[in-house]
Protein backbone atom coordinates (compact mmCIF):
# COMPACT_ATOMS: atom_id res chain seq x y z
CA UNK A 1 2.98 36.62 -10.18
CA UNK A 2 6.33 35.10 -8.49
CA UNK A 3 4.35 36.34 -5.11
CA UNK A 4 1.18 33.86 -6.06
CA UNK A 5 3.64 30.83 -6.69
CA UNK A 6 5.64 30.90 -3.55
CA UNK A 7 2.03 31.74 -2.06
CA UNK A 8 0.87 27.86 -3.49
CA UNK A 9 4.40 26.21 -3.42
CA UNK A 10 4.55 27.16 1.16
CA UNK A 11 1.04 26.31 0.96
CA UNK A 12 1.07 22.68 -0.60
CA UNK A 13 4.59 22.38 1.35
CA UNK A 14 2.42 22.49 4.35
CA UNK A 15 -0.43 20.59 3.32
CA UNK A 16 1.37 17.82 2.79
CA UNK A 17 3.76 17.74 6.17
CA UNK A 18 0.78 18.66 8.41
CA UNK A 19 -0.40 15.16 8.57
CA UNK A 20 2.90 13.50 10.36
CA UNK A 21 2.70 9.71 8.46
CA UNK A 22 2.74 11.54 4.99
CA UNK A 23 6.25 10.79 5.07
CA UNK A 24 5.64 7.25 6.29
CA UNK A 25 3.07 6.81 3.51
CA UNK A 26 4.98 7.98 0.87
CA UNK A 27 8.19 5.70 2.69
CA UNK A 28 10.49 8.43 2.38
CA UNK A 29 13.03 8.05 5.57
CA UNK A 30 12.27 3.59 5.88
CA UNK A 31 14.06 1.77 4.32
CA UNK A 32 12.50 -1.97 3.99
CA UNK A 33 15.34 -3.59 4.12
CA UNK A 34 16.46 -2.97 7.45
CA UNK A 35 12.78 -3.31 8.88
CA UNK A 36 12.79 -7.20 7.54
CA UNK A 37 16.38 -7.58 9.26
CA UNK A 38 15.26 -6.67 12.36
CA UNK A 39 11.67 -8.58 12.41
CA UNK A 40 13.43 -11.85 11.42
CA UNK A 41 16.23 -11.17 14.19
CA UNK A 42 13.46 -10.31 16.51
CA UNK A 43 11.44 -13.76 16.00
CA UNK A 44 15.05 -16.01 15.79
CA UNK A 45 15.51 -14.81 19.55
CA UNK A 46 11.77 -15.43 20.81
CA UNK A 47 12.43 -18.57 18.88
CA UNK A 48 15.94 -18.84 20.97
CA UNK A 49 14.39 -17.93 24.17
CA UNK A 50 11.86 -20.21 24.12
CA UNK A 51 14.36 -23.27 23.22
CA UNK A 52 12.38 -23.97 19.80
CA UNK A 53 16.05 -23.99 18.22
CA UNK A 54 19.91 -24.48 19.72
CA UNK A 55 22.59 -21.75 19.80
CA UNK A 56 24.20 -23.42 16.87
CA UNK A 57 20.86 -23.04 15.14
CA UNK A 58 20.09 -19.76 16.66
CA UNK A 59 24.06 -18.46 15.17
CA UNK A 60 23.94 -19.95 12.16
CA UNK A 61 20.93 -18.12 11.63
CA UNK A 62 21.49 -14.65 13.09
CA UNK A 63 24.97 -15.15 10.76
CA UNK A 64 22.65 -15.54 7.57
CA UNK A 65 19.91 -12.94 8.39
CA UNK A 66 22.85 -10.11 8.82
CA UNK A 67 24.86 -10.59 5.54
């Protein structure tokens, strides 16, 4: 009997890691915060690079998005 459930608990185990985004589905290892941290950072310096704001602008910002 303990045989048949180790059988179906290795067996769903690898069901469910087989497909490699399961874990990016279910959100396991991201964490959302950081991703939003680093897509606002990433369009303050296109916004920097393409002189939309100034580097006071451009610090005062990156200050506020990393608190």
């Amino acid at each position: 009997m303990m045989f048949f459930f180790m059988l179906g608990f290795i067996f769903i185990v690898w069901y469910l890691l087989k497909d490699e985004n399961i874990l990016k589905k279910l959100r396991i290892f991201q964490n959302d915060g950081d991703d939003a941290k680093s897509k606002a950072l990433k369009i303050l310096n296109e916004k920097f690079a393409n002189d939309e704001i100034s580097e006071e602008e451009y610090l005062r910002r990156k200050k506020l998005i990393e608190q």
